[in-house]
N, C-alpha and C. Protein backbone atom coordinates (compact mmCIF):
# COMPACT_ATOMS: atom_id res chain seq x y z
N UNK A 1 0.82 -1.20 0.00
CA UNK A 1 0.00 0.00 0.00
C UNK A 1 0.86 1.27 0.00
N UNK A 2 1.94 1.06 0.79
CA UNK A 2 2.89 2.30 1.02
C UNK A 2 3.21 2.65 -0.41
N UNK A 3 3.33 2.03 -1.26
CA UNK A 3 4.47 2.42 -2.90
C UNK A 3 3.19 2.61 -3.49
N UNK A 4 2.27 2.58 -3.35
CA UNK A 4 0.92 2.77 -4.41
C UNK A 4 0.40 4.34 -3.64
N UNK A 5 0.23 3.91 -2.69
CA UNK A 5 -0.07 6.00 -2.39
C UNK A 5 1.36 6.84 -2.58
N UNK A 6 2.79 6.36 -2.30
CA UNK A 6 3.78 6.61 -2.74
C UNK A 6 3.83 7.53 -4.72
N UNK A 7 3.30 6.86 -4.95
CA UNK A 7 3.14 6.96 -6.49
C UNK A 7 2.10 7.85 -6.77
N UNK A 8 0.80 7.59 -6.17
CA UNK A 8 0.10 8.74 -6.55
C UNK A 8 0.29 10.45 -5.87
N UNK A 9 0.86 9.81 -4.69
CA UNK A 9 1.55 11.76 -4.18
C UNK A 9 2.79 12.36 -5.52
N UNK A 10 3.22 11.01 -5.93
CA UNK A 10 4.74 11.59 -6.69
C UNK A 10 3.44 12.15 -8.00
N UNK A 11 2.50 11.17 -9.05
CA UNK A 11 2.13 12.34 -9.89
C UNK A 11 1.53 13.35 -9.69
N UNK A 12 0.89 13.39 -8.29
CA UNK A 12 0.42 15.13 -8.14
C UNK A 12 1.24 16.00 -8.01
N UNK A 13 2.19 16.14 -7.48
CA UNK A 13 3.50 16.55 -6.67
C UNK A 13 4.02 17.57 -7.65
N UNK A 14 4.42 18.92 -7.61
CA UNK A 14 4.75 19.36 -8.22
C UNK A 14 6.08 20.20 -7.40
N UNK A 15 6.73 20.78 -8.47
CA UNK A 15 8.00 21.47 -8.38
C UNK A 15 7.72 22.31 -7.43
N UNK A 16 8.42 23.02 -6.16
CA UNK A 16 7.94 23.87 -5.75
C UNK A 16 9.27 25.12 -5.84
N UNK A 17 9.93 24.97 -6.95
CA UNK A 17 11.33 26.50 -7.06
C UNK A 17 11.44 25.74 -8.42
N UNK A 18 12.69 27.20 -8.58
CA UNK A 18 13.22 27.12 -9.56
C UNK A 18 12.83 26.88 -11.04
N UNK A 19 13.45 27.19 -12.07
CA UNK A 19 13.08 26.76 -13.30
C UNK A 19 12.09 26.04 -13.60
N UNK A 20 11.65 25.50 -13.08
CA UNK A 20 10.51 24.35 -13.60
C UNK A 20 9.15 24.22 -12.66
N UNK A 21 9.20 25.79 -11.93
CA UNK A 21 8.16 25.55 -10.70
C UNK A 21 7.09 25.88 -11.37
N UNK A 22 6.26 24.88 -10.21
CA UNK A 22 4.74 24.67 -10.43
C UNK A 22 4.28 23.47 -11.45
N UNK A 23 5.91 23.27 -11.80
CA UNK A 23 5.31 21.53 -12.52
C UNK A 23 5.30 20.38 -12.48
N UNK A 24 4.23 19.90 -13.05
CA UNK A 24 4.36 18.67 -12.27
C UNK A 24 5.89 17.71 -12.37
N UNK A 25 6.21 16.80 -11.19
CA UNK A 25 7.36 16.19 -11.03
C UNK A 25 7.80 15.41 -12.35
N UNK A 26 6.68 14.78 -12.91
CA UNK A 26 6.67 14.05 -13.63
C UNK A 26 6.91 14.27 -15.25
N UNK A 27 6.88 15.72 -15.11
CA UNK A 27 7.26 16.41 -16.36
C UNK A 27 8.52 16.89 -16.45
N UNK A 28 9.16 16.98 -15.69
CA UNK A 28 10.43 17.74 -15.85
C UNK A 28 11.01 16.67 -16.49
N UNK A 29 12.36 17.61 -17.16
CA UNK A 29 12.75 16.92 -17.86
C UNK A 29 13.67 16.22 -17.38
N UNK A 30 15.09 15.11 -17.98
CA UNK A 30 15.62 14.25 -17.91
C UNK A 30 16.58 15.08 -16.99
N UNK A 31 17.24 16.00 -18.26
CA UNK A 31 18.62 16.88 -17.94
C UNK A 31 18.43 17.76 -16.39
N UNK A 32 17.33 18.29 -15.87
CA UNK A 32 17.11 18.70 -14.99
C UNK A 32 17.27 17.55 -13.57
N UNK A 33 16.47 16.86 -13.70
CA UNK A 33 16.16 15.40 -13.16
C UNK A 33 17.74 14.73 -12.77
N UNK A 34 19.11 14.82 -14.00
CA UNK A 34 20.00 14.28 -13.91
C UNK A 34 21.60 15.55 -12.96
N UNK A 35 20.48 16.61 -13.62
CA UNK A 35 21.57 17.98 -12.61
C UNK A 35 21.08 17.99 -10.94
N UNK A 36 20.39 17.02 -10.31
CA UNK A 36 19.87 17.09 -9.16
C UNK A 36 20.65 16.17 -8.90
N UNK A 37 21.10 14.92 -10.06
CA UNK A 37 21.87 13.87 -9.34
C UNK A 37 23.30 13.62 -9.32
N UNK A 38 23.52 15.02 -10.09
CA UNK A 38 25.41 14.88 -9.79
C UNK A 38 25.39 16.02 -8.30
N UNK A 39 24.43 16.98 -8.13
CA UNK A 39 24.37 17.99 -7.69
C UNK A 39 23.82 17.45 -5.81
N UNK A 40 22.98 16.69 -5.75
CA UNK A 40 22.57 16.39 -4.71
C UNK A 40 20.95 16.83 -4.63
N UNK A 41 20.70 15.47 -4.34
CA UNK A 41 18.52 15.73 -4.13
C UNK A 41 18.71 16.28 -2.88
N UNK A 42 17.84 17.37 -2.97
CA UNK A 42 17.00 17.90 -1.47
C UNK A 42 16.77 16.87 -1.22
N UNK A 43 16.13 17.44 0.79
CA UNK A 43 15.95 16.62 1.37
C UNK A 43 14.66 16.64 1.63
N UNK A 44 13.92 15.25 2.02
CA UNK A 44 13.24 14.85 2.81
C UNK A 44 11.89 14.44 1.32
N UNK A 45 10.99 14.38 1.39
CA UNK A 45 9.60 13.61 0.19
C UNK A 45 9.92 14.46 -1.31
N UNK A 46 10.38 15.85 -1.48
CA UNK A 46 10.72 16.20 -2.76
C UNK A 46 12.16 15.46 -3.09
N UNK A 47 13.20 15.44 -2.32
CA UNK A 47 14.29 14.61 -3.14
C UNK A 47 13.77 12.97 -2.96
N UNK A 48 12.99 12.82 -2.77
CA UNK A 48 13.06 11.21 -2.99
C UNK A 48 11.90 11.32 -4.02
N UNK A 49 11.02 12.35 -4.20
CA UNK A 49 10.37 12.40 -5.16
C UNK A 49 10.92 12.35 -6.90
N UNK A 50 12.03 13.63 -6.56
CA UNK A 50 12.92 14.22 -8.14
C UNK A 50 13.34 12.74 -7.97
N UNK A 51 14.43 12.05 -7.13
CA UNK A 51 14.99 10.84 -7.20
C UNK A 51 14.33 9.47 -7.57
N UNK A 52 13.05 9.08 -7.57
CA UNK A 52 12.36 8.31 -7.73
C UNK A 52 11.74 8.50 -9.49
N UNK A 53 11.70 9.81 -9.99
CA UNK A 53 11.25 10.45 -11.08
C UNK A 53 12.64 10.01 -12.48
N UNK A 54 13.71 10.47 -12.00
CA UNK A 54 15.21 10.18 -12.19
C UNK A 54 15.41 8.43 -12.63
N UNK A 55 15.18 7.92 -11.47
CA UNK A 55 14.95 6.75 -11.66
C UNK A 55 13.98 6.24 -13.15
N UNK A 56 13.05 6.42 -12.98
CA UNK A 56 11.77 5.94 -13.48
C UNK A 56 12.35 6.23 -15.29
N UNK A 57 12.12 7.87 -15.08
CA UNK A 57 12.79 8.39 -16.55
C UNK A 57 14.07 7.82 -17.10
N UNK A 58 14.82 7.29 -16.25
CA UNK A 58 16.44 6.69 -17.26
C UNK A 58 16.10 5.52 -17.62
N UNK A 59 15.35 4.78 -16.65
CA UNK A 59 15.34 3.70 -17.31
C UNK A 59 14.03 2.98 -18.04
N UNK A 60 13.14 4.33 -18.87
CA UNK A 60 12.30 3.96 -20.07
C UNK A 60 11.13 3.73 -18.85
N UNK A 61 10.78 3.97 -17.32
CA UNK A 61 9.13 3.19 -17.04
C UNK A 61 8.34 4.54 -17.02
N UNK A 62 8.53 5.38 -17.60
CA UNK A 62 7.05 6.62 -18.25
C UNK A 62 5.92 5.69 -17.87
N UNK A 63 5.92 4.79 -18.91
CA UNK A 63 4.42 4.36 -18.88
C UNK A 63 3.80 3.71 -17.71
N UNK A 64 4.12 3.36 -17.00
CA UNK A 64 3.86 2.73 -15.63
C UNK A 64 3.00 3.79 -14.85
N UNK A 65 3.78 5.08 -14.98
CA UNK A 65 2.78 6.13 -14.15
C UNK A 65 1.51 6.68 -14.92
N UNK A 66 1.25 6.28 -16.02
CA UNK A 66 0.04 6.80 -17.03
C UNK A 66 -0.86 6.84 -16.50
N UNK A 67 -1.08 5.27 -16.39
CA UNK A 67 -2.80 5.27 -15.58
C UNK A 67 -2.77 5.66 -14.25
N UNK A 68 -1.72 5.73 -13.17
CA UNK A 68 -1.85 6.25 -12.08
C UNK A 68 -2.75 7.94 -12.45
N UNK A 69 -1.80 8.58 -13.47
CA UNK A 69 -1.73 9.61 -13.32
C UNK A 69 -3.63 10.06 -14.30
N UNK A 70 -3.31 9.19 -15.06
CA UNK A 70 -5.09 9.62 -15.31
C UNK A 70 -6.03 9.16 -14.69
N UNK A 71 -5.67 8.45 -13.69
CA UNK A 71 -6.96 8.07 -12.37
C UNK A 71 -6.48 9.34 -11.13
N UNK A 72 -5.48 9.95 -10.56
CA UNK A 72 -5.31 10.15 -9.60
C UNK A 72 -5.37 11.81 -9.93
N UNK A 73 -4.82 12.07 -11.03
CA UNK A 73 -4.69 14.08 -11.38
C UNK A 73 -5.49 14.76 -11.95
């Protein structure tokens, strides 16, 4: 249950600074996503959010969050 409400906070979840604020997590892009990970994720539910996003995006699972995200946003 934890990784399934996990998932639907990450597609509501949006940016809250910088360049890309106010969007959703799930949109940002790769290069942004990958300058957080030479750079260091914030702390605490947004860096494990960008970090979990990072994840997801390198290695091709986009589609996994689809239907979360058109049932949950």
């Amino acid at each position: 249950m934890y990784q399934r409400d996990f998932l639907i906070k990450l597609v509501q979840a949006r940016m809250p600074f910088g360049q890309y604020k106010d969007r959703y997590i799930t949109q940002l892009p790769v290069h942004y996503l990958e300058w957080f990970s030479r750079q260091g994720w914030p702390s605490g539910q947004l860096g494990q959010y960008l970090a979990t996003m990072f994840e997801i995006k390198t290695n091709g699972l986009d589609e996994v969050l689809k239907p979360i995200i058109r049932q949950h946003r």
